[in-house]
C-alpha atoms as a PDB file:
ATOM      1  CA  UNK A   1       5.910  21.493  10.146  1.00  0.00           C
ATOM      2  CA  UNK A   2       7.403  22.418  13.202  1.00  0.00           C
ATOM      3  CA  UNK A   3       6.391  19.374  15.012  1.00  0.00           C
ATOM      4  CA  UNK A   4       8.097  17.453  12.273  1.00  0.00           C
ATOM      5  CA  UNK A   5      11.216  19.432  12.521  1.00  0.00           C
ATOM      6  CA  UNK A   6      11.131  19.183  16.583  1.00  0.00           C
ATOM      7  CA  UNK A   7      10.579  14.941  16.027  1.00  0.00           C
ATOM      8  CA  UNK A   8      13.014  14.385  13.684  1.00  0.00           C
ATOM      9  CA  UNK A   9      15.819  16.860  15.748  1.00  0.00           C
ATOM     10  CA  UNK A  10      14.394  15.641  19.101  1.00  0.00           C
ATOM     11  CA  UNK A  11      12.832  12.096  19.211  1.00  0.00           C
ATOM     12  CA  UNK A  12      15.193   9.426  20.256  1.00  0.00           C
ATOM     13  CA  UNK A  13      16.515   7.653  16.901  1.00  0.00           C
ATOM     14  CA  UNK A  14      15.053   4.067  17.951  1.00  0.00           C
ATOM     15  CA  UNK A  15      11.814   5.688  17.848  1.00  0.00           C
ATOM     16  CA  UNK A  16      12.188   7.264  14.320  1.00  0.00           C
ATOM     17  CA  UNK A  17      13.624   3.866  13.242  1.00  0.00           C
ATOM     18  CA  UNK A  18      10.957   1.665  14.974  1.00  0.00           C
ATOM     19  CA  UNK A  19       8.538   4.378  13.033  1.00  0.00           C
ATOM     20  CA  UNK A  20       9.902   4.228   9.580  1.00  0.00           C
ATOM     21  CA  UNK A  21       9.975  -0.325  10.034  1.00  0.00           C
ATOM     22  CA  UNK A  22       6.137   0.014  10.800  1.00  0.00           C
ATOM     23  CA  UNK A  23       5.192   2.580   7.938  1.00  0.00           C
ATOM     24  CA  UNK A  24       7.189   0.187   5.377  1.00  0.00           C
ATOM     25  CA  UNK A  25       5.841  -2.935   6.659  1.00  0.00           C
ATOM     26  CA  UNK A  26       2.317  -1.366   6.501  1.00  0.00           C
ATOM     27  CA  UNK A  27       2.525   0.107   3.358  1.00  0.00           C
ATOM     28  CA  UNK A  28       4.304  -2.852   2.085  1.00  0.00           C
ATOM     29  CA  UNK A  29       7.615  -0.918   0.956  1.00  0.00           C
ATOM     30  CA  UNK A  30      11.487  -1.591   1.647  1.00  0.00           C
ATOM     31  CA  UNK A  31      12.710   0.149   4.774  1.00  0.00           C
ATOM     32  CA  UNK A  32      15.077   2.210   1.975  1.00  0.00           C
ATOM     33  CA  UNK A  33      12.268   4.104   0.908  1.00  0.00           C
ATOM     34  CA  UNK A  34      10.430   5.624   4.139  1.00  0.00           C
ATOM     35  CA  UNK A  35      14.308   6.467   4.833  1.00  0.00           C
ATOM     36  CA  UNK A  36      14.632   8.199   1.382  1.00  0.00           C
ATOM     37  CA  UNK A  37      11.487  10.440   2.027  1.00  0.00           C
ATOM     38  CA  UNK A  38      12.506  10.804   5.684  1.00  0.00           C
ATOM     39  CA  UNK A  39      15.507  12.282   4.662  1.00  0.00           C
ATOM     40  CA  UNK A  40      13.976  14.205   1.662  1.00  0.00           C
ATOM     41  CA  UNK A  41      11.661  15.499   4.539  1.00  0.00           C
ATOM     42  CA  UNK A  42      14.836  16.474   7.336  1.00  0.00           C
ATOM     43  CA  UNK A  43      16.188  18.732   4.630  1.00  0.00           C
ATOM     44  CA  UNK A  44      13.251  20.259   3.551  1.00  0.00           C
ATOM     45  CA  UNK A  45      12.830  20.854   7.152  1.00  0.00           C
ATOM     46  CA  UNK A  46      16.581  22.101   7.761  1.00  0.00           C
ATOM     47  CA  UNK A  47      16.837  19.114  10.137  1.00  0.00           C
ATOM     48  CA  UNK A  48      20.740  19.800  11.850  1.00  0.00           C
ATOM     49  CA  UNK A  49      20.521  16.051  13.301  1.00  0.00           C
ATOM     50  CA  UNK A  50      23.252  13.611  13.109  1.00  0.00           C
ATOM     51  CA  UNK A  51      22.879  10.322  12.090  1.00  0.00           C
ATOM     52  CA  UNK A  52      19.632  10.693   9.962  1.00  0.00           C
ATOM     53  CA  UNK A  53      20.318   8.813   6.761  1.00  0.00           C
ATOM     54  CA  UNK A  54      20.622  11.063   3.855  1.00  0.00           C
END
C-alpha cells in the first residue's frame, strides 16, 4: 500500500495516465473505468494529490 500511495502522490501524471490507457486497452475497458477505480483507490489511500480524477 504504501508504494501505491507514494505512485499515485509522486509519479509524474503522464505516467499514471499513460498507465491507466494501457490497463484499459489491455483489459479491453473505457479509459473511465481504470480512472474510476484509480480514484476509488487514491482515497482509500488518503491520496492529497491534485489533479487525480475523482
Amino acid at each position: 500500500m504504501a508504494h501505491l500511495t507514494h505512485l499515485l502522490d509522486e509519479a509524474p501524471l503522464p505516467i499514471i495516465v499513460m498507465a491507466v490507457k494501457e490497463a484499459a486497452s489491455h483489459e479491453h475497458v473505457l479509459p473511465r473505468q481504470v480512472w474510476r477505480n484509480v480514484a476509488k483507490l487514491a482515497k482509500s489511500l488518503a491520496v492529497h494529490r491534485k489533479g487525480l480524477p475523482g
